[in-house]
Every structure is written in structure tokens, then in C-alpha cells.
PDB file of N, CA and C in Angstrom:
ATOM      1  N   UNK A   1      -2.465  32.464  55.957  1.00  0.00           N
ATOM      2  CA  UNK A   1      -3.025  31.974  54.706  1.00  0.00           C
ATOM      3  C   UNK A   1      -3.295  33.122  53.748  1.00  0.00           C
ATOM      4  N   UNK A   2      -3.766  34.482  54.238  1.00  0.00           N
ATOM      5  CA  UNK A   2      -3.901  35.131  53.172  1.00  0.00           C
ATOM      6  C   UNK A   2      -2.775  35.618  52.900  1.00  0.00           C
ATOM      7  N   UNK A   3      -1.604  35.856  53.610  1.00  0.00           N
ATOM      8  CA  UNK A   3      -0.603  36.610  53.162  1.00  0.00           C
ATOM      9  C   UNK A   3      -0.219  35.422  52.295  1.00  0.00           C
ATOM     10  N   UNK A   4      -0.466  34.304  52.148  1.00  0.00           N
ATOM     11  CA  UNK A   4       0.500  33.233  51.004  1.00  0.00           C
ATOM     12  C   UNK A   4      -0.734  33.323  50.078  1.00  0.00           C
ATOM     13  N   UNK A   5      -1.768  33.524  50.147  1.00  0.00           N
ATOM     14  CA  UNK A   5      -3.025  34.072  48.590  1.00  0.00           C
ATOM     15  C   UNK A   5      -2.450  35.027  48.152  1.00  0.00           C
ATOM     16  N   UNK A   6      -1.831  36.404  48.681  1.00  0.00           N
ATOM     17  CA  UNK A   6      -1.340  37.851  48.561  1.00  0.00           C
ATOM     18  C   UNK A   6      -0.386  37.488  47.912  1.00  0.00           C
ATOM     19  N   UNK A   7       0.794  36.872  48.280  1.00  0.00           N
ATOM     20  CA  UNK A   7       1.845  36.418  47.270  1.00  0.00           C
ATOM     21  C   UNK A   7       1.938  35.831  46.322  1.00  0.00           C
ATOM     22  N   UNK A   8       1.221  34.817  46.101  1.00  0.00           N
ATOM     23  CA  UNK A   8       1.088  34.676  44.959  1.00  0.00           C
ATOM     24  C   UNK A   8       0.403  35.108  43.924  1.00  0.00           C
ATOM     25  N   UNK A   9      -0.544  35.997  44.335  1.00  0.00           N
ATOM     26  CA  UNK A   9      -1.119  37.026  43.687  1.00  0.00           C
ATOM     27  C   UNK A   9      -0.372  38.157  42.630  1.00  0.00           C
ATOM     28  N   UNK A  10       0.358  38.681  43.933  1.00  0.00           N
ATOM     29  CA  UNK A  10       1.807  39.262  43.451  1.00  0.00           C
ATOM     30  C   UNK A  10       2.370  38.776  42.403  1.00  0.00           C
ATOM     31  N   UNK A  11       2.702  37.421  42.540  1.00  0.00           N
ATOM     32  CA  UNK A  11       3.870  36.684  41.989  1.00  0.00           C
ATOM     33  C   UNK A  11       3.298  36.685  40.809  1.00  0.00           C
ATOM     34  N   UNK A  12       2.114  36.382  40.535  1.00  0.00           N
ATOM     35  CA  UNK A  12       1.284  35.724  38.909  1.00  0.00           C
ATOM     36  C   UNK A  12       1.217  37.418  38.545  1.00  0.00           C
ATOM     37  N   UNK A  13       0.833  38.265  38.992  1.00  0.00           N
ATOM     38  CA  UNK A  13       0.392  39.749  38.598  1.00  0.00           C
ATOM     39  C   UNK A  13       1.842  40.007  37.700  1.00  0.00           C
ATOM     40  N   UNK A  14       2.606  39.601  38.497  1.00  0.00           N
ATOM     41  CA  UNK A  14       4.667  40.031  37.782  1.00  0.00           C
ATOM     42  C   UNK A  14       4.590  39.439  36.929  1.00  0.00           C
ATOM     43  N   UNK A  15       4.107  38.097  36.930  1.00  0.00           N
ATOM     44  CA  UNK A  15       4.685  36.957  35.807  1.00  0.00           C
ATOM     45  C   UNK A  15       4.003  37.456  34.219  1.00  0.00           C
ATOM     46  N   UNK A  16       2.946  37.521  34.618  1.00  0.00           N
ATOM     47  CA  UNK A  16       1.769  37.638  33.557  1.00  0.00           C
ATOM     48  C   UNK A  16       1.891  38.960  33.161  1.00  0.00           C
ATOM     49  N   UNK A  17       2.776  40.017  33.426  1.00  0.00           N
ATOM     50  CA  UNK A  17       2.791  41.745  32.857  1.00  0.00           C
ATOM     51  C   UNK A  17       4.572  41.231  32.078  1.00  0.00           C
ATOM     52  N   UNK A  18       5.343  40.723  33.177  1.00  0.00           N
ATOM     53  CA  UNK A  18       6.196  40.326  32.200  1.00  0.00           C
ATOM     54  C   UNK A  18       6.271  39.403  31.149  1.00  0.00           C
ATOM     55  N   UNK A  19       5.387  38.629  30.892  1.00  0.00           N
ATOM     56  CA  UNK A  19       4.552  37.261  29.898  1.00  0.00           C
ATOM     57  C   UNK A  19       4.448  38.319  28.799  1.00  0.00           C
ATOM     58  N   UNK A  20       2.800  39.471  29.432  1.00  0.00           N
ATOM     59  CA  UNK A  20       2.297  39.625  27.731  1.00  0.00           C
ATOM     60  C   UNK A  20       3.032  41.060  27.577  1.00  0.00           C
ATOM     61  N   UNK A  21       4.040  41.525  28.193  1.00  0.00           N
ATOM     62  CA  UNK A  21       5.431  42.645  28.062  1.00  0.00           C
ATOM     63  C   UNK A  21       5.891  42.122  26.629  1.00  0.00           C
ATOM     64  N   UNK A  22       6.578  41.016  26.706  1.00  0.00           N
ATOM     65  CA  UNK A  22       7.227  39.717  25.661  1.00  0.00           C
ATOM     66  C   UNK A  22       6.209  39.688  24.623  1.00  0.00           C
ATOM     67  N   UNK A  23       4.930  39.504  24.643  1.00  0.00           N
ATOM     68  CA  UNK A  23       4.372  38.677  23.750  1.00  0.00           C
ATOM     69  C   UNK A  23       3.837  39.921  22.657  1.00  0.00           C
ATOM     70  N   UNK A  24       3.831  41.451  23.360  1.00  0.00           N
ATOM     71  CA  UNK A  24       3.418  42.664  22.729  1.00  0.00           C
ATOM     72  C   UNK A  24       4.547  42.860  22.001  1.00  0.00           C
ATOM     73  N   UNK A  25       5.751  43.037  22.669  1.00  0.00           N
ATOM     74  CA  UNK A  25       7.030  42.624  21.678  1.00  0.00           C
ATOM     75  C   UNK A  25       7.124  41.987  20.581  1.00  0.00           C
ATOM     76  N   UNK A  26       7.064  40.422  20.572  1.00  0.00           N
ATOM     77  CA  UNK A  26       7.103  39.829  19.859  1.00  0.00           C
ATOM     78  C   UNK A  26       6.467  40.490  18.476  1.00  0.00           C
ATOM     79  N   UNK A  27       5.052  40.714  18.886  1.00  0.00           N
ATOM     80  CA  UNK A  27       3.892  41.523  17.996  1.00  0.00           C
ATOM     81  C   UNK A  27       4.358  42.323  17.143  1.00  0.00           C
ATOM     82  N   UNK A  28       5.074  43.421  18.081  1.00  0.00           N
ATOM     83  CA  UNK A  28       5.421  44.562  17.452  1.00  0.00           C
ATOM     84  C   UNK A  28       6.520  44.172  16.458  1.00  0.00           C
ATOM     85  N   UNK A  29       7.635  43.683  17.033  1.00  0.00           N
ATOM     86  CA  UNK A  29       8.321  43.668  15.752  1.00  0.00           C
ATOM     87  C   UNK A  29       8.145  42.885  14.445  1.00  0.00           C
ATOM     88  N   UNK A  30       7.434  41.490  14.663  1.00  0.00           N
ATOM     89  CA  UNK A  30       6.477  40.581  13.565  1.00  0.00           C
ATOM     90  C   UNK A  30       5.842  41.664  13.006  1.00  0.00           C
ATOM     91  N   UNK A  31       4.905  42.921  13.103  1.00  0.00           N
ATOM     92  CA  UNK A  31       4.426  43.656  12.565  1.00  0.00           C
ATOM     93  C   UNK A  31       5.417  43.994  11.914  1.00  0.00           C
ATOM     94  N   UNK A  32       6.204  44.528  12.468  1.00  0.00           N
ATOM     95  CA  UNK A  32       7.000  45.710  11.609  1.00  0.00           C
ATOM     96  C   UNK A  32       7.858  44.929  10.497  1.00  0.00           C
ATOM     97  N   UNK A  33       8.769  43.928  10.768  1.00  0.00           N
ATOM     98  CA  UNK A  33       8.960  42.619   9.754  1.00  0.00           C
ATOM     99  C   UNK A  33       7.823  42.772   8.624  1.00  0.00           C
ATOM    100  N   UNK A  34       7.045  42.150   8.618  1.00  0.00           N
ATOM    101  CA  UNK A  34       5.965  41.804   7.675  1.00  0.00           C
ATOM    102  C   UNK A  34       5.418  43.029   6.598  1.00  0.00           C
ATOM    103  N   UNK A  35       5.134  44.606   7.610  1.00  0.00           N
ATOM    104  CA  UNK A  35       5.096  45.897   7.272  1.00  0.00           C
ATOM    105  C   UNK A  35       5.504  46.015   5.983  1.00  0.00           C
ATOM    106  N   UNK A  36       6.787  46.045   6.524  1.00  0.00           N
ATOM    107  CA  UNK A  36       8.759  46.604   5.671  1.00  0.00           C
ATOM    108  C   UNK A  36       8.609  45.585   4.613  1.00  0.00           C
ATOM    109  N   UNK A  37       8.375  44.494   4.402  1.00  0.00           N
ATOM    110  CA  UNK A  37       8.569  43.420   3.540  1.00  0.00           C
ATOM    111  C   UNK A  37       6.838  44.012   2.659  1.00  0.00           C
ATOM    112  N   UNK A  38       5.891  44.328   2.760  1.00  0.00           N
ATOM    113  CA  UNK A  38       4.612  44.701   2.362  1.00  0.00           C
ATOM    114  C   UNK A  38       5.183  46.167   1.602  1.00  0.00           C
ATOM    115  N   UNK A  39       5.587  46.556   2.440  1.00  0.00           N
ATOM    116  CA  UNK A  39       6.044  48.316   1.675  1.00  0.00           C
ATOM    117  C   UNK A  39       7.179  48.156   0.484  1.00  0.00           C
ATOM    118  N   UNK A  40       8.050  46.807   0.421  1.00  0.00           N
ATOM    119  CA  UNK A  40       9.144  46.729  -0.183  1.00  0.00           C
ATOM    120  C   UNK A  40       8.615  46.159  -1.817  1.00  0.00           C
ATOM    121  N   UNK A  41       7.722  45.300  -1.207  1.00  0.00           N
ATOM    122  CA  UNK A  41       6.923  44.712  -2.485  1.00  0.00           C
ATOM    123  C   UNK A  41       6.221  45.684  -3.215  1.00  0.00           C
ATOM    124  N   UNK A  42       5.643  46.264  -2.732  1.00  0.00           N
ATOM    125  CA  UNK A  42       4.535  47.302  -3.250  1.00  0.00           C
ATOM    126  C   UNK A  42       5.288  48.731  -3.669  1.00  0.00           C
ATOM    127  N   UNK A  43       6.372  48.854  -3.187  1.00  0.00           N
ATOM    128  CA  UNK A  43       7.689  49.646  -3.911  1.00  0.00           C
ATOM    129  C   UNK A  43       7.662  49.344  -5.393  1.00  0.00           C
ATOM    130  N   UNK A  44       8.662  48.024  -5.474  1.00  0.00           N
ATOM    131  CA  UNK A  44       8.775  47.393  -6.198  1.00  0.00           C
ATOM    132  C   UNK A  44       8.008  47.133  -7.288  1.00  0.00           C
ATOM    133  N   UNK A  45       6.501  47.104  -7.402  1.00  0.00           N
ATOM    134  CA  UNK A  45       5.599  47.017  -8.186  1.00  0.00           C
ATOM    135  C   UNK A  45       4.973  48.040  -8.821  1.00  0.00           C
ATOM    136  N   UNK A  46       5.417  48.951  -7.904  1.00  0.00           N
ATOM    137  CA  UNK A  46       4.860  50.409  -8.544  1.00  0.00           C
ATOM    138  C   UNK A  46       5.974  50.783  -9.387  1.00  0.00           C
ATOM    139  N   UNK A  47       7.153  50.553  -9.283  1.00  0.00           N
ATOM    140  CA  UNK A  47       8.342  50.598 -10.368  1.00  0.00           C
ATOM    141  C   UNK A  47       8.183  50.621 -11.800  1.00  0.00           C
ATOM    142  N   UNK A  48       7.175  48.646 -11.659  1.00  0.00           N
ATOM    143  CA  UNK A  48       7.319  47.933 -12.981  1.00  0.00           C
ATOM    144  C   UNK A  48       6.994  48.959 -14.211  1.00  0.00           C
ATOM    145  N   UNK A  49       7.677  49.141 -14.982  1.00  0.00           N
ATOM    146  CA  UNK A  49       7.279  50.050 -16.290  1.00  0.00           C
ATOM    147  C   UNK A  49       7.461  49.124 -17.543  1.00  0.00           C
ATOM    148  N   UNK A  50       7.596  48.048 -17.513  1.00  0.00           N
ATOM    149  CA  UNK A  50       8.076  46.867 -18.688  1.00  0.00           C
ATOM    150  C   UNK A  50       7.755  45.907 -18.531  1.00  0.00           C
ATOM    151  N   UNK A  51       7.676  44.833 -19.685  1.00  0.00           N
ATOM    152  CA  UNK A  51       7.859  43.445 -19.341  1.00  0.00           C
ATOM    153  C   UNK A  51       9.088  43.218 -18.692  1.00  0.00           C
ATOM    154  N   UNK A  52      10.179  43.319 -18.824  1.00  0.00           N
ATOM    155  CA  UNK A  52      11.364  43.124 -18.139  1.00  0.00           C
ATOM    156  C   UNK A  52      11.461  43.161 -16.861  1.00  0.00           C
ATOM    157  N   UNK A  53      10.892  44.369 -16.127  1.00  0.00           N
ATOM    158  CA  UNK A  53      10.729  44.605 -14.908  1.00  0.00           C
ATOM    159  C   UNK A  53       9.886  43.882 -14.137  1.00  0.00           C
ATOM    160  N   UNK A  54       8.062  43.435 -15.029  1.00  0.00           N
ATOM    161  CA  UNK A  54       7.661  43.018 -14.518  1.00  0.00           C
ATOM    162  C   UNK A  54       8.183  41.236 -14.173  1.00  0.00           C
ATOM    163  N   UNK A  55       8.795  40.667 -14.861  1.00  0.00           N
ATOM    164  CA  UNK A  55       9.813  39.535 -14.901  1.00  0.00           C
ATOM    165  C   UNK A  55      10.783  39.860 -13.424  1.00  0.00           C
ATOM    166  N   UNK A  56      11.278  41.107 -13.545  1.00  0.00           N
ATOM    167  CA  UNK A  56      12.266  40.926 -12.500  1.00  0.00           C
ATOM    168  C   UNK A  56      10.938  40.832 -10.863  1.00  0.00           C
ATOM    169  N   UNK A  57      10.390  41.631 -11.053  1.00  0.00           N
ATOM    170  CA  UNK A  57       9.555  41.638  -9.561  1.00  0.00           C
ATOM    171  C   UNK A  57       8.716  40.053  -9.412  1.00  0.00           C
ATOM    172  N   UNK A  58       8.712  39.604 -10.173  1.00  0.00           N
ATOM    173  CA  UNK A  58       7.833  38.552 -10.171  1.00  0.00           C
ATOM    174  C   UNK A  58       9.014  37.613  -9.875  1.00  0.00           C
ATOM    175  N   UNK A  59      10.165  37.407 -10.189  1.00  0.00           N
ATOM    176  CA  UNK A  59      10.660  36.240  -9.507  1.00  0.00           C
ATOM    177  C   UNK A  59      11.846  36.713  -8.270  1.00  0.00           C
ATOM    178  N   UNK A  60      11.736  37.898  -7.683  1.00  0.00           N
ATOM    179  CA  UNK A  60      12.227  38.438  -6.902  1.00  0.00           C
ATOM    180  C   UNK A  60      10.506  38.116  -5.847  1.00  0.00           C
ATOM    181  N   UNK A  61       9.811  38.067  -6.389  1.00  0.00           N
ATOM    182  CA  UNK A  61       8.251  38.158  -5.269  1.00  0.00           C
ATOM    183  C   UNK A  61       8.452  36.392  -5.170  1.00  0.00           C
ATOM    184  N   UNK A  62       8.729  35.133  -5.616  1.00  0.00           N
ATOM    185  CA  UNK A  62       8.833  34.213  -5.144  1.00  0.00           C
ATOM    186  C   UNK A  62       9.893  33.860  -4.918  1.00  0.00           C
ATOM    187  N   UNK A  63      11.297  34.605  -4.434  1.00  0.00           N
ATOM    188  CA  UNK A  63      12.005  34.477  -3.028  1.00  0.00           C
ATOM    189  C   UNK A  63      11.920  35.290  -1.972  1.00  0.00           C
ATOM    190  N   UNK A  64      10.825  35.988  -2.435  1.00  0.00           N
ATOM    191  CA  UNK A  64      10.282  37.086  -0.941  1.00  0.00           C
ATOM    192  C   UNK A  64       8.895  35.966  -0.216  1.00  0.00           C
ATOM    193  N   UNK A  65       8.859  35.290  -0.981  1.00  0.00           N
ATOM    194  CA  UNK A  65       7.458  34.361  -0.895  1.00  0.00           C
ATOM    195  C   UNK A  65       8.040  33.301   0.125  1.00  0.00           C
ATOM    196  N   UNK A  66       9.805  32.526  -0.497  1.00  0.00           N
ATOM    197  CA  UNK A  66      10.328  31.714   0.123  1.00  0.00           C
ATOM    198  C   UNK A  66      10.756  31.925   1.693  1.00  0.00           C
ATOM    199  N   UNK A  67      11.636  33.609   1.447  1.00  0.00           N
ATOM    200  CA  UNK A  67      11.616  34.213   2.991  1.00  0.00           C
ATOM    201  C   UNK A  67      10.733  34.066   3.968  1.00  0.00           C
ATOM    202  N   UNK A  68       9.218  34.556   3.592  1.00  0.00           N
ATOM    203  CA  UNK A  68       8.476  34.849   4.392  1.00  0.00           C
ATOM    204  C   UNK A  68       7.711  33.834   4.902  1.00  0.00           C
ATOM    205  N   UNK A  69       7.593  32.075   4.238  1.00  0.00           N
ATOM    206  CA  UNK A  69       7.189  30.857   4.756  1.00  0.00           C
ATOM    207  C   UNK A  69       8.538  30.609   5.503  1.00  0.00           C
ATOM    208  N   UNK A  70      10.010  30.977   5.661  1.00  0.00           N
ATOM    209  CA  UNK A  70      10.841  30.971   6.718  1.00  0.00           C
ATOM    210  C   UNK A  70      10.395  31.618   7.515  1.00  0.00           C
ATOM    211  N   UNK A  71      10.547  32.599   7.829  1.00  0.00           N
ATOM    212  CA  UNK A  71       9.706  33.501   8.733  1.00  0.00           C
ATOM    213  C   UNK A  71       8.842  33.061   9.629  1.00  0.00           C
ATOM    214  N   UNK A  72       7.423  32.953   8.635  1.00  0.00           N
ATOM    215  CA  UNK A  72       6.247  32.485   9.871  1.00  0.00           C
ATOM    216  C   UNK A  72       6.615  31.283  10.453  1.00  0.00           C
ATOM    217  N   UNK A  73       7.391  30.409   9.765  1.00  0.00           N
ATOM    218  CA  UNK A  73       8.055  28.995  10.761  1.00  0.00           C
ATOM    219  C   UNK A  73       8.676  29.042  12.014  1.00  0.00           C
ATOM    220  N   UNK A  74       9.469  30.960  11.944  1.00  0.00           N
ATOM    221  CA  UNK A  74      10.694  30.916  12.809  1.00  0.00           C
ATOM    222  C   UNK A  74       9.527  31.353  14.341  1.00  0.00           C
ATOM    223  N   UNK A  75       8.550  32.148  13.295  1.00  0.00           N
ATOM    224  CA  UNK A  75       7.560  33.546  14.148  1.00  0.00           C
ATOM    225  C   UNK A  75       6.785  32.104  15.145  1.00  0.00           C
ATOM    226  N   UNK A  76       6.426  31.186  14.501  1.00  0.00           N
ATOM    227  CA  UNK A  76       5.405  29.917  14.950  1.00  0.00           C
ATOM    228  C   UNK A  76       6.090  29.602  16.210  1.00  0.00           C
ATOM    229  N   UNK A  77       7.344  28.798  15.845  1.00  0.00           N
ATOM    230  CA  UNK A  77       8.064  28.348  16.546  1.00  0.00           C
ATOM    231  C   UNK A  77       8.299  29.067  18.351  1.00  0.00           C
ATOM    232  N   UNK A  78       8.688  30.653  17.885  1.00  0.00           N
ATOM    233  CA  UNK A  78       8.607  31.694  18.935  1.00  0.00           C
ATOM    234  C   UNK A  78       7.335  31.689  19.675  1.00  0.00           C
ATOM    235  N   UNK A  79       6.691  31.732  19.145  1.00  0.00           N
ATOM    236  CA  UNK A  79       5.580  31.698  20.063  1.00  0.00           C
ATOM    237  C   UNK A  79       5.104  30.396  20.706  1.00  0.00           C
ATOM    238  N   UNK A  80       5.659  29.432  20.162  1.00  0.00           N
ATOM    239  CA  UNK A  80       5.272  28.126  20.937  1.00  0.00           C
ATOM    240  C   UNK A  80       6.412  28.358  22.221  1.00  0.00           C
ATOM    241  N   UNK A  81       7.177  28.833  21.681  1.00  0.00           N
ATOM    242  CA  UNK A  81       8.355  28.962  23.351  1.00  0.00           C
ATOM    243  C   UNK A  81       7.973  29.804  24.026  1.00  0.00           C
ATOM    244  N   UNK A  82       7.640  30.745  23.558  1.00  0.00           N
ATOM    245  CA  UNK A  82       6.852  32.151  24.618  1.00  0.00           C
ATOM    246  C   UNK A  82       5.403  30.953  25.352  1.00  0.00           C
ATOM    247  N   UNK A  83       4.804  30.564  24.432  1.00  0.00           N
ATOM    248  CA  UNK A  83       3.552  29.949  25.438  1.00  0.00           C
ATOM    249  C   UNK A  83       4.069  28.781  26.485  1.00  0.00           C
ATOM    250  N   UNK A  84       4.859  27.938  26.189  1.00  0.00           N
ATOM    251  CA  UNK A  84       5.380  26.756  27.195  1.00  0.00           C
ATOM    252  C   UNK A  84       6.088  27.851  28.102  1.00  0.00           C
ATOM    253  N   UNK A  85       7.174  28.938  27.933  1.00  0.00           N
ATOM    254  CA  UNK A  85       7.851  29.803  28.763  1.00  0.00           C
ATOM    255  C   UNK A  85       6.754  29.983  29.649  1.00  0.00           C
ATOM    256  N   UNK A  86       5.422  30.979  29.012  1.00  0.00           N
ATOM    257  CA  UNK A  86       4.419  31.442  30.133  1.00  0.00           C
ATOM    258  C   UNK A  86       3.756  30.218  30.892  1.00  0.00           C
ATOM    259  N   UNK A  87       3.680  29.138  30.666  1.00  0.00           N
ATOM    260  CA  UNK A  87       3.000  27.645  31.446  1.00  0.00           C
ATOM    261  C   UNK A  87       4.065  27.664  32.685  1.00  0.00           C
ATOM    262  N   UNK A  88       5.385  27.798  31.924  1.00  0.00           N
ATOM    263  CA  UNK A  88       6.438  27.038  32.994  1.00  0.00           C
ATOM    264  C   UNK A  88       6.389  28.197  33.914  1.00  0.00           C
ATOM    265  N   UNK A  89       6.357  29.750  33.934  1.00  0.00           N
ATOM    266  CA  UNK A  89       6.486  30.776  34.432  1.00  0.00           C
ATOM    267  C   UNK A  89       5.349  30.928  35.875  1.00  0.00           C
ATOM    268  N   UNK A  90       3.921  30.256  35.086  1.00  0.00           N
ATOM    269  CA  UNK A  90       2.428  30.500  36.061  1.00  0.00           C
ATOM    270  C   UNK A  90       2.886  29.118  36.309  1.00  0.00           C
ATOM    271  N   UNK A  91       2.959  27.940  36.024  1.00  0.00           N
ATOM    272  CA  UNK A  91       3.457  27.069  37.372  1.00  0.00           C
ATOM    273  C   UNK A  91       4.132  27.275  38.687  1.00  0.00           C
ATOM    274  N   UNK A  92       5.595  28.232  37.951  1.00  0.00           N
ATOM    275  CA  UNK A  92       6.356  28.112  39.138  1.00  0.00           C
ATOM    276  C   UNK A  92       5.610  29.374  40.387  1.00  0.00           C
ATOM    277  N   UNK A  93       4.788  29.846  39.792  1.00  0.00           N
ATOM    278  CA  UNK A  93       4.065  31.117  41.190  1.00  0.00           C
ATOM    279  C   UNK A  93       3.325  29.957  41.843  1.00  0.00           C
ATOM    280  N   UNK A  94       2.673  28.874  41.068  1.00  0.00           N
ATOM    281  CA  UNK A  94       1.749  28.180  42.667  1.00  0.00           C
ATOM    282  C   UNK A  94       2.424  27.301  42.830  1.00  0.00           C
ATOM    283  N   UNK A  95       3.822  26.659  42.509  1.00  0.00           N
ATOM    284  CA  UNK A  95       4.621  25.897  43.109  1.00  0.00           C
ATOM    285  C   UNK A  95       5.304  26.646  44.317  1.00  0.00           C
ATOM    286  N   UNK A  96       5.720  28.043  44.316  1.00  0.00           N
ATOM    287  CA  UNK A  96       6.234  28.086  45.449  1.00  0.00           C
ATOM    288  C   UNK A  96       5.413  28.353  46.628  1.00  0.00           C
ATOM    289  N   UNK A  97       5.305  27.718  47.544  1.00  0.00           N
ATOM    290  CA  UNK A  97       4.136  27.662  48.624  1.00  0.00           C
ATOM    291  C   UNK A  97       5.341  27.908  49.851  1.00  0.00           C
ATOM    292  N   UNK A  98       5.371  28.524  51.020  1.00  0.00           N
ATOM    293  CA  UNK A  98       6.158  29.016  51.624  1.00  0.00           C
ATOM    294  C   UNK A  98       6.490  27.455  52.115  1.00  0.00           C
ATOM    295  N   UNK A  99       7.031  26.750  52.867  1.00  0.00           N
ATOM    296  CA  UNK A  99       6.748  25.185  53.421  1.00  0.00           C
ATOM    297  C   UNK A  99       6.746  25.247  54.538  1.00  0.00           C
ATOM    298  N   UNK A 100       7.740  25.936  55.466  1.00  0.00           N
ATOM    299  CA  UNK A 100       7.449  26.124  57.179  1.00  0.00           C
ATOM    300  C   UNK A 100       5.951  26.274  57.187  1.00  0.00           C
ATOM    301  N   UNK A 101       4.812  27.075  56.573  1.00  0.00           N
ATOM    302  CA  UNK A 101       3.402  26.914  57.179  1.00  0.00           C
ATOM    303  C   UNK A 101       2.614  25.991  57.030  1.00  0.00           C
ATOM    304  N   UNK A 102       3.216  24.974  55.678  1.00  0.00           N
ATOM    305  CA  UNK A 102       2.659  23.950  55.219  1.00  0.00           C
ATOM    306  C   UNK A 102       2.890  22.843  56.437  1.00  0.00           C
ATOM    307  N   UNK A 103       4.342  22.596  56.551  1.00  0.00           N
ATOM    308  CA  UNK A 103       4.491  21.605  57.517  1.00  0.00           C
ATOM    309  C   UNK A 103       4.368  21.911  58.970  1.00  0.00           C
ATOM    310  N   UNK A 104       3.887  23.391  59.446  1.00  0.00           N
ATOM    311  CA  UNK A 104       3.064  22.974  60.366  1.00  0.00           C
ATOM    312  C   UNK A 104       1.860  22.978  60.390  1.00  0.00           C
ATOM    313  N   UNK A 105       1.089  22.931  59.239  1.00  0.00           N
ATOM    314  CA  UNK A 105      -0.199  22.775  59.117  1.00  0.00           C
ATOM    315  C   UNK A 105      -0.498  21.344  59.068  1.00  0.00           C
ATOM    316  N   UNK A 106       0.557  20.485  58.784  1.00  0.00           N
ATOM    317  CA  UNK A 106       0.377  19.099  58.415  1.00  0.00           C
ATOM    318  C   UNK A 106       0.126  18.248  59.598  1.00  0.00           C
ATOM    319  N   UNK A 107       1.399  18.861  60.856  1.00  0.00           N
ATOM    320  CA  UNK A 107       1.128  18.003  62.106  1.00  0.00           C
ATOM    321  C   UNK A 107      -0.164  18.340  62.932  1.00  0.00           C
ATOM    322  N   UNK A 108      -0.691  19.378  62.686  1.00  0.00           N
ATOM    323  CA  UNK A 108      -2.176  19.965  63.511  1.00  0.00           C
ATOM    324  C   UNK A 108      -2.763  18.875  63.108  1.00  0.00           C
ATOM    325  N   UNK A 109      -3.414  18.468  62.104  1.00  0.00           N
ATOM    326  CA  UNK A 109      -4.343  17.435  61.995  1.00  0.00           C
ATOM    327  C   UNK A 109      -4.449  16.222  62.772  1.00  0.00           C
ATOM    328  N   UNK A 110      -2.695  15.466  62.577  1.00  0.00           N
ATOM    329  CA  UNK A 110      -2.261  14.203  62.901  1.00  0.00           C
ATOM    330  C   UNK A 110      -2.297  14.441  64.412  1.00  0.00           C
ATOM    331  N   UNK A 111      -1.978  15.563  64.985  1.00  0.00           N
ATOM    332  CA  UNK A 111      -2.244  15.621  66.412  1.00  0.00           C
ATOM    333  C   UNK A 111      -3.590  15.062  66.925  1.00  0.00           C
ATOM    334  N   UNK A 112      -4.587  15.910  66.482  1.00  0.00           N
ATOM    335  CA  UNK A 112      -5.765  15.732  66.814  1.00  0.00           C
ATOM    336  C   UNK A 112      -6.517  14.852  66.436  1.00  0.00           C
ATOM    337  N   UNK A 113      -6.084  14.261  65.629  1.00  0.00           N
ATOM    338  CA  UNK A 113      -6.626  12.306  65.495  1.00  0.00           C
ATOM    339  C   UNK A 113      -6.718  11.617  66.708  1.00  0.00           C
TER     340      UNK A 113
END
């Protein structure tokens, strides 16, 4: 019995370093996305020297506006699969239960009835 506590111990310790491995990922590059798009704007604005310019950044900033509500949809979405991924991932560690110890743990009882 403890060596099947020990394993799955194991098993969730792997699952869950490779889980939030992924999910620091994810992070990092959503940071850096969002960053680059923050530094590009703020480029851009420090440019403006005109009305003209300021015209151009301003409707160049609401299809950077349109991008970036794509984006957090795509970023949302990702992370709803990363979280069902990590559910389905910590299920399958206490689904696997060795079964040879199970099923002879099952007839001990029924014996001794």
C-alpha cells in the first residue's frame, strides 16, 4: 500500500512540474506578446509630431486594439485547454491503481465472510 501512495505521489509530483512547466510558458510568452505590442505603441506615439501622424497612430491603435481582443480570446481559450489538460493529467495519476493488489485485496474480505 505504501509503495502504490509512493507512486502516485511520484506520478502527480511529474504531472504537476510538467502542468505549471506549460503554464510558466504560456506566461512568458503572453508577456512578451503583450510587452512588444506595449513598446510598439508607445514607439509609435512618441513619433507623433503632427496632426497627420497623430491621425495615423490613432487609427493604426484601433487595429492594434482589434488584434489584441483576438489575442486575449486565443490566450483565454489556451488556458482553458491547459486547465481541462491539467484535470485530465491529475485524474489519470489516481486512476492508475496497480489492479493485481486491488483484486487481491477484494477476495480477502469475501473469504472471511
Amino acid at each position: 500500500m505504501s509503495n502504490d501512495l509512493f507512486d502516485k505521489a511520484t506520478r502527480l509530483n511529474e504531472t504537476l512540474f510538467e502542468q505549471f512547466n506549460k503554464a510558466a510558458e504560456m506566461q512568458m510568452n503572453a508577456f512578451r506578446r503583450y510587452a512588444d505590442v506595449t513598446m510598439e505603441q508607445a514607439k509609435k506615439v512618441s513619433e507623433v509630431r503632427d496632426l497627420e501622424g497623430l491621425k495615423a497612430v490613432t487609427g493604426d491603435q484601433a487595429e492594434t486594439l482589434k488584434s489584441l481582443s483576438e489575442q486575449f480570446t486565443a490566450d483565454w481559450k489556451a488556458w482553458q485547454d491547459y486547465l481541462n489538460e491539467t484535470r485530465e493529467q491529475v485524474q489519470k495519476v489516481f486512476e492508475k491503481a496497480p489492479e493485481p493488489k486491488e483484486e487481491t485485496a477484494k477476495p480477502g474480505p469475501k473469504a472471511t465472510k
